[in-house]
N, C-alpha and C. Protein backbone atom coordinates (compact mmCIF):
# COMPACT_ATOMS: atom_id res chain seq x y z
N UNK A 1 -6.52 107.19 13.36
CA UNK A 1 -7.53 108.23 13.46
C UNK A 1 -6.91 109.62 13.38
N UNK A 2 -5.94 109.60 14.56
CA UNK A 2 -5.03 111.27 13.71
C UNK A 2 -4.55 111.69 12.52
N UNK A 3 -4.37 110.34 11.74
CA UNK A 3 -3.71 110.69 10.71
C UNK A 3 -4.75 111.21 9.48
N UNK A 4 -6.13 110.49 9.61
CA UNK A 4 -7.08 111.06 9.31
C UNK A 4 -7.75 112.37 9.57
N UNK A 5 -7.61 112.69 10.59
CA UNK A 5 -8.07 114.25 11.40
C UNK A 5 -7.00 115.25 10.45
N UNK A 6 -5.99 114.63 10.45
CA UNK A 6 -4.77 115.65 9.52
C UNK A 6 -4.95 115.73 8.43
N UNK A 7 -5.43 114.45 7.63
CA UNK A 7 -5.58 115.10 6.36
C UNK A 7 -6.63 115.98 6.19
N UNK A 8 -8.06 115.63 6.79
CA UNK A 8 -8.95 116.28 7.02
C UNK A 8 -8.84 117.96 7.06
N UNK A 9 -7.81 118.11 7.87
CA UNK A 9 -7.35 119.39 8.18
C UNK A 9 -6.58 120.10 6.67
N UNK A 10 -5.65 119.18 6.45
CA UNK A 10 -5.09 120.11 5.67
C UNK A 10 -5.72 120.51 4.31
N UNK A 11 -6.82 119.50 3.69
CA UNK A 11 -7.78 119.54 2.73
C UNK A 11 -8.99 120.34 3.02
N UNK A 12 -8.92 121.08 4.11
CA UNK A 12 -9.74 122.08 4.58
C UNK A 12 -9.24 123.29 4.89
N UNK A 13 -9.12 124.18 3.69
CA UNK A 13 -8.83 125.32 3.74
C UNK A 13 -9.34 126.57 3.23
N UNK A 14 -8.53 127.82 3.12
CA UNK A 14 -9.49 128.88 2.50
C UNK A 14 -10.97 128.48 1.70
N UNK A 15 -9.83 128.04 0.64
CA UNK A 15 -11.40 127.89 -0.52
C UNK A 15 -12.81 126.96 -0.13
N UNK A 16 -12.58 126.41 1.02
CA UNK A 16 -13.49 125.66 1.20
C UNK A 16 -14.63 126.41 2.35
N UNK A 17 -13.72 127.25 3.10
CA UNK A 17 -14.75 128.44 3.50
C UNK A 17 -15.28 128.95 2.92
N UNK A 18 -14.69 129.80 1.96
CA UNK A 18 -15.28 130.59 0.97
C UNK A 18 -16.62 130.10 0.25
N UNK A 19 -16.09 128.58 -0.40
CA UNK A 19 -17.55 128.20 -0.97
C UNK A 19 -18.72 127.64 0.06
N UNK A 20 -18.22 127.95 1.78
CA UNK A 20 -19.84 127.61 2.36
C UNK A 20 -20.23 128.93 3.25
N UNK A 21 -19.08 130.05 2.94
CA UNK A 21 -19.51 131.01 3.10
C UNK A 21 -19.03 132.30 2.31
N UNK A 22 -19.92 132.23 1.37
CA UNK A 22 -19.58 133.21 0.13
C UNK A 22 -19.75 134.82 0.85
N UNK A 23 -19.64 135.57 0.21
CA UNK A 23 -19.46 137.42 1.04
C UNK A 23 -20.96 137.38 0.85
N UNK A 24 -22.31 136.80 0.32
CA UNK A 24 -23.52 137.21 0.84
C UNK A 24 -24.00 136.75 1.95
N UNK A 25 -23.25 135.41 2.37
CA UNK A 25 -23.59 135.13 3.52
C UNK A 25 -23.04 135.25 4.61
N UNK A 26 -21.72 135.82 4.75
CA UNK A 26 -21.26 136.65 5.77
C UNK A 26 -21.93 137.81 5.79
N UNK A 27 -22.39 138.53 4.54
CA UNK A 27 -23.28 139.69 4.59
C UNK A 27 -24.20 139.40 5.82
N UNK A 28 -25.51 138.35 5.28
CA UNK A 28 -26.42 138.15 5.83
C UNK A 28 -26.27 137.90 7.18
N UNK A 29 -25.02 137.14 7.79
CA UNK A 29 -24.53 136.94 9.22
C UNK A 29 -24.52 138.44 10.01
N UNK A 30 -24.21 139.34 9.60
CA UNK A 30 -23.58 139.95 10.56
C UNK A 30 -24.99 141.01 10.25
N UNK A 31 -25.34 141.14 9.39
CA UNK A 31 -26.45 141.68 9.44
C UNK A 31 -27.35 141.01 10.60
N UNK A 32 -28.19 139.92 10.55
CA UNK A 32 -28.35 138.97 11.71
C UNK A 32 -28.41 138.98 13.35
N UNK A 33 -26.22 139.65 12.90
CA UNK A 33 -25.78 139.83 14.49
C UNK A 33 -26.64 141.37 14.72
N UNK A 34 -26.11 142.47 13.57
CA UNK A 34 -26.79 143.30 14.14
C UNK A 34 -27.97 143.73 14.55
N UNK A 35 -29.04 143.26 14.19
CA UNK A 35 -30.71 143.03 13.99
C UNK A 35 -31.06 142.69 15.81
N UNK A 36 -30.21 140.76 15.66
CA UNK A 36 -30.17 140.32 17.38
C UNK A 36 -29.88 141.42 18.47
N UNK A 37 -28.69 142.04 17.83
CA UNK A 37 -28.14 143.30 18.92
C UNK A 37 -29.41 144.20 19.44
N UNK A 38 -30.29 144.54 18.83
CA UNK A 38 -30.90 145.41 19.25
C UNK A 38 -32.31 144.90 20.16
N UNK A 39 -31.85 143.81 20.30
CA UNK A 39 -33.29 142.92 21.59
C UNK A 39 -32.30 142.72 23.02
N UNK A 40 -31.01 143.21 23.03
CA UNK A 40 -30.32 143.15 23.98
C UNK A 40 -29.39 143.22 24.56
N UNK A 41 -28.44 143.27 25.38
CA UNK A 41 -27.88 144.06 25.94
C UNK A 41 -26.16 143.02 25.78
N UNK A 42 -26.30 141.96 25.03
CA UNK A 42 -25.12 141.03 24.77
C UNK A 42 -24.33 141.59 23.25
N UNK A 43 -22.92 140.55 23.14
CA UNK A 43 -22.48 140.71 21.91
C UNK A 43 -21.85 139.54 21.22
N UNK A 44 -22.72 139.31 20.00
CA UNK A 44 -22.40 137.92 19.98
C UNK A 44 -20.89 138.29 18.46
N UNK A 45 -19.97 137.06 18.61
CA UNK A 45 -19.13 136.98 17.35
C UNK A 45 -19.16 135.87 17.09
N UNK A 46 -19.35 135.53 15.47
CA UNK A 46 -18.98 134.56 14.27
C UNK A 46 -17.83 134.57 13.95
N UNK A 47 -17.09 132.93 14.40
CA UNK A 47 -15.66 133.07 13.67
C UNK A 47 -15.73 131.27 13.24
N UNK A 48 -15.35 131.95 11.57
CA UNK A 48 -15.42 130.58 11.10
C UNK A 48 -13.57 130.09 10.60
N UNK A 49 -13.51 128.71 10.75
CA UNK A 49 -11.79 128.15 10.55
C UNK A 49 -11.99 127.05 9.72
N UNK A 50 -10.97 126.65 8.48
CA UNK A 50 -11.37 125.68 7.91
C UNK A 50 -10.89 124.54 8.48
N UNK A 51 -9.68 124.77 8.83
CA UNK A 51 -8.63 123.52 9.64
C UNK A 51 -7.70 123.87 10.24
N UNK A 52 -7.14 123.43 11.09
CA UNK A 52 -6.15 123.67 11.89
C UNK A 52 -4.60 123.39 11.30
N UNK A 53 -3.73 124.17 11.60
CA UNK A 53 -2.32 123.03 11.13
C UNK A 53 -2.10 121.89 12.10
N UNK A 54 -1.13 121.35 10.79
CA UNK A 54 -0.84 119.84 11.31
C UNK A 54 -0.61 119.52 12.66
N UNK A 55 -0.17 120.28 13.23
CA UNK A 55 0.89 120.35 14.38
C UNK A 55 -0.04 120.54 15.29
N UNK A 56 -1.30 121.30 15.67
CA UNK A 56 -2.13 121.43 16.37
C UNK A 56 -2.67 120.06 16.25
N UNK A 57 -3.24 119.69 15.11
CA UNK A 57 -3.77 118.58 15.30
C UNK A 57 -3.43 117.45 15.56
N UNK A 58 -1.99 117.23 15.31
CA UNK A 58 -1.28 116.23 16.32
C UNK A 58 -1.17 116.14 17.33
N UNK A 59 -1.47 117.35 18.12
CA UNK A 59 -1.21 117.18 19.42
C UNK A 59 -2.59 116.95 20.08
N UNK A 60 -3.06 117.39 19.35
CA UNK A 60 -4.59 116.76 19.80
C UNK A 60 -5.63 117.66 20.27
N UNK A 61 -5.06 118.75 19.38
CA UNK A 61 -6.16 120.29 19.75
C UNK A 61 -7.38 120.12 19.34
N UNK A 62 -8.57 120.55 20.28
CA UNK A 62 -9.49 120.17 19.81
C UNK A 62 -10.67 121.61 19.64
N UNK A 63 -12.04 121.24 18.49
CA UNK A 63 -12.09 121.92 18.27
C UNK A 63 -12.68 123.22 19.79
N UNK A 64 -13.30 122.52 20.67
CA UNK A 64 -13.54 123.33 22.07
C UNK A 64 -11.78 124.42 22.33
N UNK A 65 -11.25 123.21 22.12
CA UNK A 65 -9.76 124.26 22.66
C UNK A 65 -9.48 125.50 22.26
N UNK A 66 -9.71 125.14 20.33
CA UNK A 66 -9.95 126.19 19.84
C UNK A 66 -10.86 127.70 20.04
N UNK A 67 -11.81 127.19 20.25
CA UNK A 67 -12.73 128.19 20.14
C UNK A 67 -12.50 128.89 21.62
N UNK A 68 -12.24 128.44 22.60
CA UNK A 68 -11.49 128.89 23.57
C UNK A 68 -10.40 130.00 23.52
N UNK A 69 -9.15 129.86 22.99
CA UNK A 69 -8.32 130.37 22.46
C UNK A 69 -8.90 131.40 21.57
N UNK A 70 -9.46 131.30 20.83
CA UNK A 70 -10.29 132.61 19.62
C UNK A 70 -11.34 133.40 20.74
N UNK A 71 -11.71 133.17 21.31
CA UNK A 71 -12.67 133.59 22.39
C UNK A 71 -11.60 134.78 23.20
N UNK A 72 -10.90 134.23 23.12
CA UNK A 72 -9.88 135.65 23.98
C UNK A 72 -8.78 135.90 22.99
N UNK A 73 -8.37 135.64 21.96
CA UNK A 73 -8.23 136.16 20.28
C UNK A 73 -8.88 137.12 20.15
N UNK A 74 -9.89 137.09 20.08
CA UNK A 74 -11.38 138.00 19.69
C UNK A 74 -11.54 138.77 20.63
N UNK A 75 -11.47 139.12 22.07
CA UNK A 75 -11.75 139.89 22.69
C UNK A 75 -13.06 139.49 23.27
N UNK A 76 -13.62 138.82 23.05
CA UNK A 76 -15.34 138.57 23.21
C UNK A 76 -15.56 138.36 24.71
N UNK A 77 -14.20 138.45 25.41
CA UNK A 77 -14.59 138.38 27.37
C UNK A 77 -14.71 140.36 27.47
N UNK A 78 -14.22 140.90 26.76
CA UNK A 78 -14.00 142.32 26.87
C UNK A 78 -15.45 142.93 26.87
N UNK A 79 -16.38 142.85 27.33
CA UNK A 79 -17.78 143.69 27.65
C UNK A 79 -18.20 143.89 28.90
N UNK A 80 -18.87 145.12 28.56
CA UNK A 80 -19.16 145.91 30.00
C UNK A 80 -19.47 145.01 31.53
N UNK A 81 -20.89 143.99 30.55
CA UNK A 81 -21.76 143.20 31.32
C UNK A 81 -21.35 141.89 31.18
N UNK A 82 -19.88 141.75 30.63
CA UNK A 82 -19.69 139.95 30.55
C UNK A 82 -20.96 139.61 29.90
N UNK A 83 -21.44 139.94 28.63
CA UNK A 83 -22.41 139.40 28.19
C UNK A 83 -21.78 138.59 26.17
N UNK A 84 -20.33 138.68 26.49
CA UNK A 84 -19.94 138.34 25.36
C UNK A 84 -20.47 136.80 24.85
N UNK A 85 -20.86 136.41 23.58
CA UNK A 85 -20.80 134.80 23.12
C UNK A 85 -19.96 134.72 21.88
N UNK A 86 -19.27 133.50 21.55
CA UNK A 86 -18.99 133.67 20.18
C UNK A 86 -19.34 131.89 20.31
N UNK A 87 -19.70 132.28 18.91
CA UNK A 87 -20.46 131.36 18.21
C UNK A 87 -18.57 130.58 16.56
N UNK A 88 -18.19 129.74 17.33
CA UNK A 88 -17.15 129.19 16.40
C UNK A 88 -17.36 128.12 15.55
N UNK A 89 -17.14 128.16 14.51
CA UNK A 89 -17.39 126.41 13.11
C UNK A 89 -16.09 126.16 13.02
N UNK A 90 -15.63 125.55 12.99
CA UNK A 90 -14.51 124.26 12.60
C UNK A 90 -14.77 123.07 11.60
N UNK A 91 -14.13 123.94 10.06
CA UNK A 91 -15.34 123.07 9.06
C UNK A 91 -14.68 121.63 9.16
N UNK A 92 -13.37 121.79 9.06
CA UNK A 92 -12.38 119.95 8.92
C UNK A 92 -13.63 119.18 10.11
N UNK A 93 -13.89 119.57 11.33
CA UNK A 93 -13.75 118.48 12.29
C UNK A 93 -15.86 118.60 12.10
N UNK A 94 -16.25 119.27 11.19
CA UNK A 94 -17.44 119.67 11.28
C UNK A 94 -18.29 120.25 12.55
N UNK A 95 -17.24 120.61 13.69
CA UNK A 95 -18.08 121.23 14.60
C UNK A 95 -18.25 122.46 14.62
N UNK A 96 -19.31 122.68 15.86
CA UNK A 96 -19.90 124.05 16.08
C UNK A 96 -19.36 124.45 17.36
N UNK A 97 -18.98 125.45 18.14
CA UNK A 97 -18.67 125.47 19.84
C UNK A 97 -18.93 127.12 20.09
N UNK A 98 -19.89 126.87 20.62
CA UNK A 98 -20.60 128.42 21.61
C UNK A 98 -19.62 128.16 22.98
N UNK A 99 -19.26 129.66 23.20
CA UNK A 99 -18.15 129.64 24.49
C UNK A 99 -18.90 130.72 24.77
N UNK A 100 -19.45 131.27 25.96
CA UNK A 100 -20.20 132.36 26.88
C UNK A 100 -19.54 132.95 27.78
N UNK A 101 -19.30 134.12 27.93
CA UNK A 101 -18.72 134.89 29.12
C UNK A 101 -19.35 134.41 30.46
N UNK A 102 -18.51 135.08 31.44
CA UNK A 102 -18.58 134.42 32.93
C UNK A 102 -20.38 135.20 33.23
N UNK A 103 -20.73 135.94 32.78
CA UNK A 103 -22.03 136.72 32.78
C UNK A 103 -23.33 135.66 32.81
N UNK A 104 -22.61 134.78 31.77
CA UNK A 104 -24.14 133.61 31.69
C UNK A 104 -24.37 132.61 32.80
N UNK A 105 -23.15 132.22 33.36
CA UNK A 105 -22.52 131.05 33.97
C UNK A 105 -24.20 131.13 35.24
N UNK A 106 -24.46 132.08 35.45
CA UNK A 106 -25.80 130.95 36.61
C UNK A 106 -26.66 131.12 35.54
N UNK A 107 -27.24 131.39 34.96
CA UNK A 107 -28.71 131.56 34.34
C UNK A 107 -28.98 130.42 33.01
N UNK A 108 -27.76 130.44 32.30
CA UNK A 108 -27.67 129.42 31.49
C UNK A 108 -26.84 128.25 31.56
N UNK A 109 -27.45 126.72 30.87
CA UNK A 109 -27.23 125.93 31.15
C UNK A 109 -25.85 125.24 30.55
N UNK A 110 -24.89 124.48 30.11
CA UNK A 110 -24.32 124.20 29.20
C UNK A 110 -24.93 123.46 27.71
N UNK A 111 -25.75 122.77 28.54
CA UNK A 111 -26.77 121.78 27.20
C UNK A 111 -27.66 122.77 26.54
N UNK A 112 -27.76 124.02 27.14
CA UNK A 112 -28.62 124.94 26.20
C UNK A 112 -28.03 125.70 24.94
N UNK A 113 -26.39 125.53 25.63
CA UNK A 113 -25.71 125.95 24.31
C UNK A 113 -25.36 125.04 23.16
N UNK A 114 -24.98 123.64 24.21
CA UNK A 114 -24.97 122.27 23.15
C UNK A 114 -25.94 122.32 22.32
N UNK A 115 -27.06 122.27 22.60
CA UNK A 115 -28.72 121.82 21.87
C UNK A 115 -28.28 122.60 20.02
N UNK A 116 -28.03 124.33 20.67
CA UNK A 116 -28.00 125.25 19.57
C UNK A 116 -26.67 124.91 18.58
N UNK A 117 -25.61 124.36 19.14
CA UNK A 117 -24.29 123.77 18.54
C UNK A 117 -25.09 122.23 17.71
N UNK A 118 -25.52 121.79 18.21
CA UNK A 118 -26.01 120.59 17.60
C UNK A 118 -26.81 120.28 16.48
N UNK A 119 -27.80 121.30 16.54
CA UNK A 119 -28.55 121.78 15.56
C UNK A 119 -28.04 122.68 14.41
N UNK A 120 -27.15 123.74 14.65
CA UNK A 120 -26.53 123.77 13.53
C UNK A 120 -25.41 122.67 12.84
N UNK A 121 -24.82 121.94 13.27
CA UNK A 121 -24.05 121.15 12.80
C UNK A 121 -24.96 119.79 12.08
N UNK A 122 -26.22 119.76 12.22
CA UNK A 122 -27.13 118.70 11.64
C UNK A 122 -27.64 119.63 10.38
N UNK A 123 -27.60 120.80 10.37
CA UNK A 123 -28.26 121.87 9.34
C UNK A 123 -26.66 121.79 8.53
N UNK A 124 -25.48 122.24 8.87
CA UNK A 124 -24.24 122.14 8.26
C UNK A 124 -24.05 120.68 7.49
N UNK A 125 -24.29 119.59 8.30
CA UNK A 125 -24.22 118.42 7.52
C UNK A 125 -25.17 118.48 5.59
N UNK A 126 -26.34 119.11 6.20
CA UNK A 126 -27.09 118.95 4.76
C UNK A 126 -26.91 119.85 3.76
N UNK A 127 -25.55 120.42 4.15
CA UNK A 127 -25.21 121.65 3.30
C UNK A 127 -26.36 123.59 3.27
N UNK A 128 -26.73 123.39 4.61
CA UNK A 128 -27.69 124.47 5.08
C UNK A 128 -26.70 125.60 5.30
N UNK A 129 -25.64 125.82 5.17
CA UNK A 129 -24.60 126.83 5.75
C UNK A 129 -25.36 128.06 6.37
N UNK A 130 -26.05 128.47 5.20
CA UNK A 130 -26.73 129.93 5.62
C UNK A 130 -27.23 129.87 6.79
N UNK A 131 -28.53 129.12 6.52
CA UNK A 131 -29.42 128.79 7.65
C UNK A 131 -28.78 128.32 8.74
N UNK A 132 -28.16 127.83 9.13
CA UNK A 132 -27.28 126.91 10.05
C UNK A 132 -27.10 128.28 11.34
N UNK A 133 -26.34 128.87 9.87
CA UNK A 133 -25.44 130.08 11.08
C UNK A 133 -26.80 130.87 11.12
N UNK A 134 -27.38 131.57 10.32
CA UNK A 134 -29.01 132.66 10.47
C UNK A 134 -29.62 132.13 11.84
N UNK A 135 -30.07 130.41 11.86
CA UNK A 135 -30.41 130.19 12.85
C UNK A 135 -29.96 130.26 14.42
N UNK A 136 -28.35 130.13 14.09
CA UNK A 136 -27.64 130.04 15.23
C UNK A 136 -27.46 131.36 15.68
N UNK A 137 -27.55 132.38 14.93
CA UNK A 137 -27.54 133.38 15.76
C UNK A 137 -28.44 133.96 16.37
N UNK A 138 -30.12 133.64 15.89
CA UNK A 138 -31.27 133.65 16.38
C UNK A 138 -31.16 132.87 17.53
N UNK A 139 -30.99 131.76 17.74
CA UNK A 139 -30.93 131.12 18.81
C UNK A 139 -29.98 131.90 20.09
N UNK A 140 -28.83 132.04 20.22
CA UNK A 140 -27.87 132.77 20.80
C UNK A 140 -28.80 133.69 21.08
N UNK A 141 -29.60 134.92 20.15
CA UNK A 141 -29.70 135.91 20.46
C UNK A 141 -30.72 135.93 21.48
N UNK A 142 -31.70 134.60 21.59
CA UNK A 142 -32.95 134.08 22.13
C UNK A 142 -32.48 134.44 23.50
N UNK A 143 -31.62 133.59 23.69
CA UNK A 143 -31.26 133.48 24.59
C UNK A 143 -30.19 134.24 25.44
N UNK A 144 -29.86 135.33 24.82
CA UNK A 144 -29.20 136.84 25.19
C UNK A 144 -30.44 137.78 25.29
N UNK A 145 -31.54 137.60 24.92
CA UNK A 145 -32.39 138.38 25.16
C UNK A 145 -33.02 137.82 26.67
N UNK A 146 -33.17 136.98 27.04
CA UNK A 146 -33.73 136.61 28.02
C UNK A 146 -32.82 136.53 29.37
N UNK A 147 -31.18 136.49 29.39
CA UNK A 147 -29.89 136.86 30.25
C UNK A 147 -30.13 138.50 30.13
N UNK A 148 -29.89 138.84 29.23
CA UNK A 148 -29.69 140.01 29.10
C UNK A 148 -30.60 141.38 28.14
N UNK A 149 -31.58 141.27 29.12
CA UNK A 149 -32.72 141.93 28.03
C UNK A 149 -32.44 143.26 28.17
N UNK A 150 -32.85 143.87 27.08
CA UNK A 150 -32.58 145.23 26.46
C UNK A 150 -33.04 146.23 27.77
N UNK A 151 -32.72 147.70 27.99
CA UNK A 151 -32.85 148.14 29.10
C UNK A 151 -32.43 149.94 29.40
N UNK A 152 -32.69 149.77 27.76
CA UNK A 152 -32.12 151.21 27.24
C UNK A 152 -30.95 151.06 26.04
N UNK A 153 -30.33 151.72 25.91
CA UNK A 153 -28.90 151.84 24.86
C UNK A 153 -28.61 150.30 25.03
N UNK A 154 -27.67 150.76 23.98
CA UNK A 154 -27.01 148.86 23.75
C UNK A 154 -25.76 149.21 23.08
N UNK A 155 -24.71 149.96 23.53
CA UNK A 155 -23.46 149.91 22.62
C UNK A 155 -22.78 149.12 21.97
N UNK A 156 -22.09 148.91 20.72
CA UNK A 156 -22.00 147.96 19.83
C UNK A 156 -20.46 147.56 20.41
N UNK A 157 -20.22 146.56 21.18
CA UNK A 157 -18.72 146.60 22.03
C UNK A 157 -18.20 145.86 21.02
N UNK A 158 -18.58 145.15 20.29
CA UNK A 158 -17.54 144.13 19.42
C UNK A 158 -18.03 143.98 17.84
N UNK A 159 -17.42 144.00 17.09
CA UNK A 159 -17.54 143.77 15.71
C UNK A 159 -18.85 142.74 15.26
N UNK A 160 -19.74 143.37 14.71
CA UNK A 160 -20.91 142.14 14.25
C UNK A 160 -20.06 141.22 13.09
N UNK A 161 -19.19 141.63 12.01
CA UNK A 161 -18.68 140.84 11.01
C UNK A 161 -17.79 140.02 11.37
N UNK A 162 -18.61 138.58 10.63
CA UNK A 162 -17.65 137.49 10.95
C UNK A 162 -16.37 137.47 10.52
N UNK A 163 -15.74 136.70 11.33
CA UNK A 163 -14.50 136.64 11.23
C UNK A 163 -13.96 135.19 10.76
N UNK A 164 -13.20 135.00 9.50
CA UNK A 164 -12.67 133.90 9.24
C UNK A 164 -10.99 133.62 9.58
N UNK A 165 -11.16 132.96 10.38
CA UNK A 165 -9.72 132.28 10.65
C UNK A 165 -8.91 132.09 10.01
């Protein structure tokens, strides 16, 4: 099974981002993020990876670990109100992993972030890329609006453009 996860990995690279996320649909992403931004007082980041190296994946990095690690890569704990999310794809292993600042931790659930991870990765399976992520950040933002509803200004603490790994 690792040895499969590896090839997986290494046959998942640049170009294979590129063709499920071409520059109109990173356009459309971060446009998205910025639109969400303005119902509330959070900051969400898109970071997409095609595969990991070998060596990670031998050891048995997974894609949660990852997005963990990019989560404070990214800075996305760095906001005023701990209202950071990033929203991570991991195309080799086909997952999705929402990681939330310590801000959400009573109000939201973990399965509320699963549900939204799950659903895009059933939209990713049918080759929905756009939609997948459009939706996922609607969702996120749903639910940053209701943690963290708008309340005046909303400073832009973190980069709306996704970020590819």
């Amino acid at each position: 099974m690792r040895l499969m996860r590896c090839l997986r990995h290494l046959t998942t690279r640049g170009w294979t981002v590129v063709r499920r996320f071409p520059p109109p649909t990173l356009q459309a992403i971060e446009a998205a993020i910025r639109e969400s931004e303005t119902l509330h007082r959070g900051e969400i980041r898109f970071a997409i990876e095609g595969g990991l190296d070998v060596w990670s994946v031998w050891r048995g990095v997974t894609s949660r670990d990852r997005a963990v690690q990019t989560f404070g890569d990214l800075c996305v704990w760095d906001t005023e109100e701990n209202s950071g999310v990033l929203i991570y794809v991991l195309l080799a292993d086909h997952r999705v992993e929402i990681l939330a600042d310590r801000g959400f931790t009573p109000s939201v659930e973990a399965a509320e972030w699963a549900e939204v991870c799950r659903e895009m990765e059933r939209r990713f399976s049918a080759d929905q890329f756009e939609v997948a992520a459009l939706e996922g950040v609607q969702a996120v933002g749903s639910i940053l609006a209701r943690v963290f509803p708008l309340l005046g200004g909303n400073p832009n603490e973190l980069p709306n453009r996704p970020v590819i790994l």
